[in-house]
Protein backbone atom coordinates (compact mmCIF):
# COMPACT_ATOMS: atom_id res chain seq x y z
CA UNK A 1 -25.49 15.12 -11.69
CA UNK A 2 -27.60 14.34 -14.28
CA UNK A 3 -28.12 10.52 -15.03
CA UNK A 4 -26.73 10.91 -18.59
CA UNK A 5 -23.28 11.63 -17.32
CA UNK A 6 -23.26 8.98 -14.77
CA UNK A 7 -21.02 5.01 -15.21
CA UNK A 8 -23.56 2.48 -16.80
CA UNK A 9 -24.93 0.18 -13.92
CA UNK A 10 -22.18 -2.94 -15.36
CA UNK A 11 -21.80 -5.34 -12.72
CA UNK A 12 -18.60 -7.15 -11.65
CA UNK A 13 -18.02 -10.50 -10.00
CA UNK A 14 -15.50 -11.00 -6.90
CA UNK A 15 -13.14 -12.62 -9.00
CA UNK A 16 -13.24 -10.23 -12.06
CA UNK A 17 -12.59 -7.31 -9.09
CA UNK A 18 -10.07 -9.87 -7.70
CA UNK A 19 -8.09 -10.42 -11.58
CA UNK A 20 -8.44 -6.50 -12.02
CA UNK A 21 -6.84 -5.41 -8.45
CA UNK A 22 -4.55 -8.06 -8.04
CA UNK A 23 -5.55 -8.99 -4.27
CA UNK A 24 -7.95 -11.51 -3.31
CA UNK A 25 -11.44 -12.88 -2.70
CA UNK A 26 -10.46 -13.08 1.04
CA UNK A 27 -9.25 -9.14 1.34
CA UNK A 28 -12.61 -7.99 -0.87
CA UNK A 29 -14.77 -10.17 2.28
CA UNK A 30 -12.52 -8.50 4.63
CA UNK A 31 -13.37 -5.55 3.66
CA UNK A 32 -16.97 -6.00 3.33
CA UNK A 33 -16.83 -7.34 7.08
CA UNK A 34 -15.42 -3.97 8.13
CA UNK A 35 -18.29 -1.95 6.22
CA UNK A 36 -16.21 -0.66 3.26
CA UNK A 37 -17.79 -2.24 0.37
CA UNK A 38 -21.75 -3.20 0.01
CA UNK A 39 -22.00 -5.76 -2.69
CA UNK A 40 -25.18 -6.50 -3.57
CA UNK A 41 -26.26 -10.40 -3.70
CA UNK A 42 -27.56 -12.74 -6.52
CA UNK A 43 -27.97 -15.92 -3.94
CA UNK A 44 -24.84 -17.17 -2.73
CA UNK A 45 -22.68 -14.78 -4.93
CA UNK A 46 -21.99 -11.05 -4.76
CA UNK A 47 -22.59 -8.52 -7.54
CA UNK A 48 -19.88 -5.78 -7.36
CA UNK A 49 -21.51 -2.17 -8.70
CA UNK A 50 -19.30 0.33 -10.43
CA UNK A 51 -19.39 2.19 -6.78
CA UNK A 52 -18.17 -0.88 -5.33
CA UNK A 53 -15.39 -1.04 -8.06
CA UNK A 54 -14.29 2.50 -7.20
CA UNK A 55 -14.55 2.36 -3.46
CA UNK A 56 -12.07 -0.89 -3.84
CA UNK A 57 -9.97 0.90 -6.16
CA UNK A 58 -9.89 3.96 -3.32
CA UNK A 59 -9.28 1.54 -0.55
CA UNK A 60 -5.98 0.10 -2.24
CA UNK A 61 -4.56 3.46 -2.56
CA UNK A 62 -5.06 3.95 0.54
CA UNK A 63 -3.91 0.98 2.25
CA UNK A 64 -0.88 1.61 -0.29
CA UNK A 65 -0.46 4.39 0.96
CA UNK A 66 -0.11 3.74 4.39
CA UNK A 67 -3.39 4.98 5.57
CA UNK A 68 -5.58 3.23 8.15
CA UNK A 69 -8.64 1.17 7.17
CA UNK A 70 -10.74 3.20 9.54
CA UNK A 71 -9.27 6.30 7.92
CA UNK A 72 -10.04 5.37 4.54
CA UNK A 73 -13.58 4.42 5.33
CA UNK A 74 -13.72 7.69 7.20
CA UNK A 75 -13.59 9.24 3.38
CA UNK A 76 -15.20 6.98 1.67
CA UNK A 77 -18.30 7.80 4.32
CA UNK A 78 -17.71 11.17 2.79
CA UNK A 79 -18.70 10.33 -0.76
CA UNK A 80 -22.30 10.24 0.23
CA UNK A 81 -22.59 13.74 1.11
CA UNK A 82 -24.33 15.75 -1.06
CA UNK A 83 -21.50 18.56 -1.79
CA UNK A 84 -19.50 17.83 -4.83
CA UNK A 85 -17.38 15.87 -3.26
CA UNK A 86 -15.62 18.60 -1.20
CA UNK A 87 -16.17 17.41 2.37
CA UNK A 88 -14.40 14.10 0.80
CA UNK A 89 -11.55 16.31 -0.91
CA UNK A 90 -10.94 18.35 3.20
CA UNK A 91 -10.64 15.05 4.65
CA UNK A 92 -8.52 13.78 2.23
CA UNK A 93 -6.29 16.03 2.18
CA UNK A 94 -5.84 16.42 6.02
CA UNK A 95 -5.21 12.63 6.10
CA UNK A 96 -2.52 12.80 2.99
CA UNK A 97 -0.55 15.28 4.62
CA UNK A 98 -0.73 13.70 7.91
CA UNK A 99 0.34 10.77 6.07
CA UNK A 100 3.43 12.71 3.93
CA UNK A 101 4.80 14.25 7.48
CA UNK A 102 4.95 10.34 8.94
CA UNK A 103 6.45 9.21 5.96
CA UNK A 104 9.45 12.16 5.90
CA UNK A 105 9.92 11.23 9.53
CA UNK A 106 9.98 7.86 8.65
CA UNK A 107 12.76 8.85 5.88
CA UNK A 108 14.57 10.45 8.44
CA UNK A 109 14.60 7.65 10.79
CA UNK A 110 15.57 5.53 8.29
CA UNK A 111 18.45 7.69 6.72
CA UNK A 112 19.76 7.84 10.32
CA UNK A 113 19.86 4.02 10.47
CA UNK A 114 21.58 3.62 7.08
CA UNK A 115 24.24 5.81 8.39
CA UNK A 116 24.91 4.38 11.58
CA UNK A 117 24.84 0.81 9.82
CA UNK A 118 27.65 2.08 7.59
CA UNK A 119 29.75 3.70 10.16
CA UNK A 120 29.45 0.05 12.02
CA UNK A 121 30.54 -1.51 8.29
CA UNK A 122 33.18 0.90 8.19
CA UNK A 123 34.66 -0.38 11.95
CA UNK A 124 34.36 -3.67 11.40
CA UNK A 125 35.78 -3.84 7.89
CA UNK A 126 38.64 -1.74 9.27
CA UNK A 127 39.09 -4.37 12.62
CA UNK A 128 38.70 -7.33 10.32
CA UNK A 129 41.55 -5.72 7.85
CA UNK A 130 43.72 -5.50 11.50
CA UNK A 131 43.12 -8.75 12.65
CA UNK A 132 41.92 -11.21 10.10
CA UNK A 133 42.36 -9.84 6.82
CA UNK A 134 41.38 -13.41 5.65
CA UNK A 135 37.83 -13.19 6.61
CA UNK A 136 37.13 -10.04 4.20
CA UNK A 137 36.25 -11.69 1.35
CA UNK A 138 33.98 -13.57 2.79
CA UNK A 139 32.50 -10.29 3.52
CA UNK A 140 32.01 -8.94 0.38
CA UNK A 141 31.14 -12.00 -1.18
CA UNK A 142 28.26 -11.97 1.15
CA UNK A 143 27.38 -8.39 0.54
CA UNK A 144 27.29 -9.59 -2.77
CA UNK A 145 25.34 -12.17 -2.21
CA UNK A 146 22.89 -10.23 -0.21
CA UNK A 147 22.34 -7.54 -3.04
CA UNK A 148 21.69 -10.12 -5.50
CA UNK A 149 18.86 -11.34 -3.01
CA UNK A 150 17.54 -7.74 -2.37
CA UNK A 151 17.41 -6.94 -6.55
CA UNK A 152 15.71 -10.24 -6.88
CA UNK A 153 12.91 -9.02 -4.16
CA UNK A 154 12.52 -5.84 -5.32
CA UNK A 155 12.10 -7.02 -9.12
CA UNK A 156 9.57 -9.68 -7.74
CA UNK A 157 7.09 -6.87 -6.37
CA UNK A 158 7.50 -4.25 -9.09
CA UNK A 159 5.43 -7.37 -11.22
């Protein structure tokens, strides 16, 4: 590729990365520790290249993902072969579906358990309605309760 076309060489600091990504100074060491990201050094501080800034950006999705550190770096090892990338692209997509066939399974499993907790829900709520019919609101106040908790959580990480 000719140089033209290539990012400018702008540098970034750990926290700039850190503001940008939303994780921390501690995750972008712990990756360097485990070989994913080569920062170069001014002193005591790291300079982050645009490289480095798209390898962390790679190694987010992954991790977001689900994917294995050792599997992302496995790809990211890949974007130094001289190929156009395509190596990178075969190994990627081997280790995305790998990753999509967990996840259904995952889905299934968890369907599975959402259905057997509501057949239990079902029992109880019918034994409690046969024998203490006073204790059911309790029960769906708690429910309640419990779903205002679970909205609050989920809002909380979509920020």
């Amino acid at each position: 590729m000719p140089n033209d076309l290539r990012r400018p060489s702008r540098t970034f600091t750990i926290r700039q990365l850190c503001l940008e990504f939303k994780c921390t100074p501690r995750a972008l060491r712990f990756y360097e520790d485990k070989g994913l990201l080569a920062p170069a050094r001014d002193g005591m501080n790291r300079v982050y290249s645009y490289k480095d800034r798209a390898r962390l950006q790679l190694i987010l999705r992954g991790k977001r993902v689900g994917l294995a550190l050792a599997e992302i770096g496995e790809i990211l090892d890949l974007y130094e072969v001289d190929d156009g990338g395509a190596q990178q692209a075969a190994k990627s997509l081997r280790k995305f579906r790998e990753r999509i066939l967990a996840l259904e399974n995952q889905k299934l499993d968890i369907d599975k358990a959402i259905k057997e907790l509501k057949l239990g829900v079902e029992a109880m709520e019918k034994r409690l309605t046969e024998t203490r019919p006073d204790l059911l609101p309790r029960a769906a106040d708690y429910d309640q309760m419990l779903r205002h908790r679970l909205d609050g959580v989920e809002h909380s990480e979509a920020k």
